[in-house]
N, C-alpha and C. Protein backbone atom coordinates (compact mmCIF):
# COMPACT_ATOMS: atom_id res chain seq x y z
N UNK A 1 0.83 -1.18 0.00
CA UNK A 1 0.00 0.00 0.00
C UNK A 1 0.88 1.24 0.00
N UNK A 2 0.50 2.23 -0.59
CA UNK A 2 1.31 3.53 -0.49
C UNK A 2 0.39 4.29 0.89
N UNK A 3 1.52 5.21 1.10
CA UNK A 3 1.73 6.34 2.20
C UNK A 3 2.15 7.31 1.90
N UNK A 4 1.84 8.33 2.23
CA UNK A 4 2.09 9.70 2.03
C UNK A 4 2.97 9.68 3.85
N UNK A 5 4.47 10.14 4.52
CA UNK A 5 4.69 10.81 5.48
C UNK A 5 5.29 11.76 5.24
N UNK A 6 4.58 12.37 6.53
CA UNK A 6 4.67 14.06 6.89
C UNK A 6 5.83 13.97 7.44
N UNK A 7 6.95 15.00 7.44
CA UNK A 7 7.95 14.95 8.85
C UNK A 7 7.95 16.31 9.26
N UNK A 8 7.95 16.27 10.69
CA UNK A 8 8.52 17.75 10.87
C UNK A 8 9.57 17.86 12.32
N UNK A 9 10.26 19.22 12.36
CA UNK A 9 11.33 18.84 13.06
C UNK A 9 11.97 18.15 13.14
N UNK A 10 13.02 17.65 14.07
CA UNK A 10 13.95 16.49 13.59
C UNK A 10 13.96 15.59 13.11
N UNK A 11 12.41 14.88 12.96
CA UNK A 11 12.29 14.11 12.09
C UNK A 11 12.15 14.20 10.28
N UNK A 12 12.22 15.57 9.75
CA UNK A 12 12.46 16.00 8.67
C UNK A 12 13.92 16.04 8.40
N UNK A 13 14.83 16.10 9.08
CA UNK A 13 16.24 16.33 9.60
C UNK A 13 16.98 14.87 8.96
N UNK A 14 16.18 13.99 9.77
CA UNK A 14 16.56 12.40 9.10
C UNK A 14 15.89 12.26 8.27
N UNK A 15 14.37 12.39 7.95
CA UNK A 15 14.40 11.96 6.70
C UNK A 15 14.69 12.70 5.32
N UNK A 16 15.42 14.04 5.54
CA UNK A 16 16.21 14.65 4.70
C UNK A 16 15.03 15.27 4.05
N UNK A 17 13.51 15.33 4.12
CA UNK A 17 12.67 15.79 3.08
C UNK A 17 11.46 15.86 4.41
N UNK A 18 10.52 17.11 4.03
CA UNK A 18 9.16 17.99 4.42
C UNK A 18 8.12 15.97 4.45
N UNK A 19 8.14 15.42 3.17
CA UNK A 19 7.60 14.64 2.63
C UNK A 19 8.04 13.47 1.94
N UNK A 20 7.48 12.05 1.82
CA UNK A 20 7.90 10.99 1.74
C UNK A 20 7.04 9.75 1.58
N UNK A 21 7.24 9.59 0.16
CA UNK A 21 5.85 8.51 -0.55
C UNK A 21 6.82 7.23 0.22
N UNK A 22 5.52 6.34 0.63
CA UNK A 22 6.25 5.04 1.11
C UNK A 22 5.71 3.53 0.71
N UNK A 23 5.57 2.65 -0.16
CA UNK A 23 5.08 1.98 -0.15
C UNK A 23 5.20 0.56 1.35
N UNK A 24 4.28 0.49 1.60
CA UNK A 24 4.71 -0.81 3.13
C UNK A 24 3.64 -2.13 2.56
N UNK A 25 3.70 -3.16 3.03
CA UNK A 25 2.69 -4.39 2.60
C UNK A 25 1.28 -4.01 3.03
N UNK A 26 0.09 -4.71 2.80
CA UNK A 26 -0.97 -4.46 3.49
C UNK A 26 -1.26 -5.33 4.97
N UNK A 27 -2.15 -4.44 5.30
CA UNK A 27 -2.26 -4.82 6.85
C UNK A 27 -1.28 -4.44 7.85
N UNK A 28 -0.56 -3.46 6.99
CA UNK A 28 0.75 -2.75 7.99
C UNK A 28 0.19 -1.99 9.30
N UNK A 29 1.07 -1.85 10.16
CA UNK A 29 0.55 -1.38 11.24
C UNK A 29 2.12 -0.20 11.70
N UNK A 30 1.43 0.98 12.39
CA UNK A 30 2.12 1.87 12.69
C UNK A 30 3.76 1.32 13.04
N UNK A 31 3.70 0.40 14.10
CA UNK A 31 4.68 -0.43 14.83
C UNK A 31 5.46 -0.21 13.45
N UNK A 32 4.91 -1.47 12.78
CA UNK A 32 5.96 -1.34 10.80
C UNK A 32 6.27 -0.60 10.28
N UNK A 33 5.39 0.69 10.37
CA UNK A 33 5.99 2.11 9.67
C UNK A 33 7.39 2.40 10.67
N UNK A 34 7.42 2.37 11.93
CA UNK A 34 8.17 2.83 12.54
C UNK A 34 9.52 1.84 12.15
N UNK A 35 9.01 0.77 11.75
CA UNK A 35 10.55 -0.09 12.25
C UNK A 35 11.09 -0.14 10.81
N UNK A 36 10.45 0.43 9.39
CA UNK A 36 10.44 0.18 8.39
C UNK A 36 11.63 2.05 8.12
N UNK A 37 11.18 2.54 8.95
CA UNK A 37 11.54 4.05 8.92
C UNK A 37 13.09 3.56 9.57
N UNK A 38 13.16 3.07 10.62
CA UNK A 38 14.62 2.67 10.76
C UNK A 38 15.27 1.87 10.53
N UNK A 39 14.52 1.27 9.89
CA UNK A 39 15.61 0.69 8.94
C UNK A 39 16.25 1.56 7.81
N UNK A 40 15.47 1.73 7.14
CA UNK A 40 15.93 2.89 5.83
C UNK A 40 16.93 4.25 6.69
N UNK A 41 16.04 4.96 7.42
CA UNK A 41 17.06 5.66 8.34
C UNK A 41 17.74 5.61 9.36
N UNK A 42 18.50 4.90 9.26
CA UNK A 42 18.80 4.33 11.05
C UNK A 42 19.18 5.63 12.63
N UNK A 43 19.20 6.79 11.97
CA UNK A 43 19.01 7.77 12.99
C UNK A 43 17.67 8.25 13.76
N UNK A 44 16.45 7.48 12.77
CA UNK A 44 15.17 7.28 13.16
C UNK A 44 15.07 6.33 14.89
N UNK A 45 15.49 5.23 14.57
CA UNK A 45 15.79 4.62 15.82
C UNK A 45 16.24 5.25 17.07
N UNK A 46 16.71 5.88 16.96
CA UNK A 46 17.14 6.94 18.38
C UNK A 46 16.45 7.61 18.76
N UNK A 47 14.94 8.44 17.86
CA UNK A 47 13.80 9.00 18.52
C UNK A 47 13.66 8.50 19.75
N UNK A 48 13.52 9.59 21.12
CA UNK A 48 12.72 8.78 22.24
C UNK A 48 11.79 9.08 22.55
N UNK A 49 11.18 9.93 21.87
CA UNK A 49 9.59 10.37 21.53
C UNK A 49 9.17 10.68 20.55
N UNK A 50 7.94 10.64 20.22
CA UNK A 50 7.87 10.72 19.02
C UNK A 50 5.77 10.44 18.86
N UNK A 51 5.29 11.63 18.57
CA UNK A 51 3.94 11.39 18.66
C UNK A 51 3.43 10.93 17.11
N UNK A 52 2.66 10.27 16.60
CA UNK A 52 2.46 9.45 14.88
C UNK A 52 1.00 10.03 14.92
N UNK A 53 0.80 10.63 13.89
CA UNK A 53 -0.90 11.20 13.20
C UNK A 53 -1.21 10.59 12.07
N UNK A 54 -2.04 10.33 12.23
CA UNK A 54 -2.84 9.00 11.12
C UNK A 54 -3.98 9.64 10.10
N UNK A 55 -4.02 10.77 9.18
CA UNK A 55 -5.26 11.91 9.07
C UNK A 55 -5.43 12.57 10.00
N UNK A 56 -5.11 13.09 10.48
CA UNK A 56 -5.00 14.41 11.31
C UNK A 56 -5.07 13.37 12.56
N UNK A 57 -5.66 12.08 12.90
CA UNK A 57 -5.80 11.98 14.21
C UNK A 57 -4.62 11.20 15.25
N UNK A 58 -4.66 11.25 16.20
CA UNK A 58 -3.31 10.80 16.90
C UNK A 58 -3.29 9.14 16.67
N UNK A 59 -3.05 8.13 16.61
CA UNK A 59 -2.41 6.87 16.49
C UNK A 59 -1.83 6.35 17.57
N UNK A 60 -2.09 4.93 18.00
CA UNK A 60 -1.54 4.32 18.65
C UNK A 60 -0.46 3.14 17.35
N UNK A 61 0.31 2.55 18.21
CA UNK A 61 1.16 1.56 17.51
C UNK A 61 0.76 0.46 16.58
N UNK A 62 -0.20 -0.02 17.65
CA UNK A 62 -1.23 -0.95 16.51
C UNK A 62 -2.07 -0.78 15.53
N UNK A 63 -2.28 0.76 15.58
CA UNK A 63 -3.50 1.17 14.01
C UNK A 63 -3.04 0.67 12.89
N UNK A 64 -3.88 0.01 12.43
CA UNK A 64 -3.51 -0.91 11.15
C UNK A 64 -3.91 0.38 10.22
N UNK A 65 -2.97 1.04 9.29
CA UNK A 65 -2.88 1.42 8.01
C UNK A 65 -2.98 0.97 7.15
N UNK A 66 -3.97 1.96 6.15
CA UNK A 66 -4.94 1.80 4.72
C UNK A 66 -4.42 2.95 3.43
N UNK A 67 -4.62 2.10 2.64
CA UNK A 67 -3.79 2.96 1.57
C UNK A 67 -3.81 4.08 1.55
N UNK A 68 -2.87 4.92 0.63
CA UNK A 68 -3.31 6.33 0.94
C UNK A 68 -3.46 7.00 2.13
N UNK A 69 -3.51 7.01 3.18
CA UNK A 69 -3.15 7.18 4.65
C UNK A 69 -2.44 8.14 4.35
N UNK A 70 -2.41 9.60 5.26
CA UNK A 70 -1.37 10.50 5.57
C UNK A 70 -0.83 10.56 6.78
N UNK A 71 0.58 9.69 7.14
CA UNK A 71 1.06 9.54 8.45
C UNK A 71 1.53 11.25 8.44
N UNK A 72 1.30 11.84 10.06
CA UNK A 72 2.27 12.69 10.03
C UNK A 72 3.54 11.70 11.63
N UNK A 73 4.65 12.63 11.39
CA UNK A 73 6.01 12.15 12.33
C UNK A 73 6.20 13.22 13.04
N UNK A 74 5.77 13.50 14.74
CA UNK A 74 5.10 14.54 15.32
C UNK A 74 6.23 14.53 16.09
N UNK A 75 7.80 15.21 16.79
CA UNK A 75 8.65 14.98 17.49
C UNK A 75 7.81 15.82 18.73
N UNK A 76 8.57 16.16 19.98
CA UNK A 76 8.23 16.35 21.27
C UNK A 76 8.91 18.18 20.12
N UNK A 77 8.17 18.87 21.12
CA UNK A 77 8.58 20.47 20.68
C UNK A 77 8.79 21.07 22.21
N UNK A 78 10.00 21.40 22.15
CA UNK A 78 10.21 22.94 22.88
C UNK A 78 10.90 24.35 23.31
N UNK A 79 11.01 25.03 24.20
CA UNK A 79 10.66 26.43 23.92
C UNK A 79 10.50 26.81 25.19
N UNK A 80 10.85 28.29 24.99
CA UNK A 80 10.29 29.00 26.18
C UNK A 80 9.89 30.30 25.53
């Protein structure tokens, strides 16, 4: 199935691009995007947070992803 991911902040950093067509098998599940992401990037793996948006809505690990899906890659933000 294809994917559209979003990155922003450091996670745009590793994946070198705003955006990122991905094809993964069907019945993929977030968990796979994640482990599929470090593999290809292995600086991905070192995230120690990291919030995942599934169409605008937040995602747990197990949401099984459907084609066309717009993951966004949400890092921790801060600031004063």
């Amino acid at each position: 199935m294809k994917l559209t991911i979003l990155a922003f902040g450091i996670t745009r950093d590793i994946l070198g691009a705003s955006e990122l067509n991905l094809e993964l098998p069907e019945s993929a599940r977030i968990e796979d995007l994640k482990a599929e992401l470090a593999r290809r990037f292995p600086a991905f793996a070192n995230l120690s947070a990291l919030a995942i948006a599934v169409n605008s809505q937040y995602a747990e690990l197990d949401l099984e992803l459907k084609e066309l899906d717009e993951v966004a890659l949400i890092p921790p933000v801060s600031g004063g």
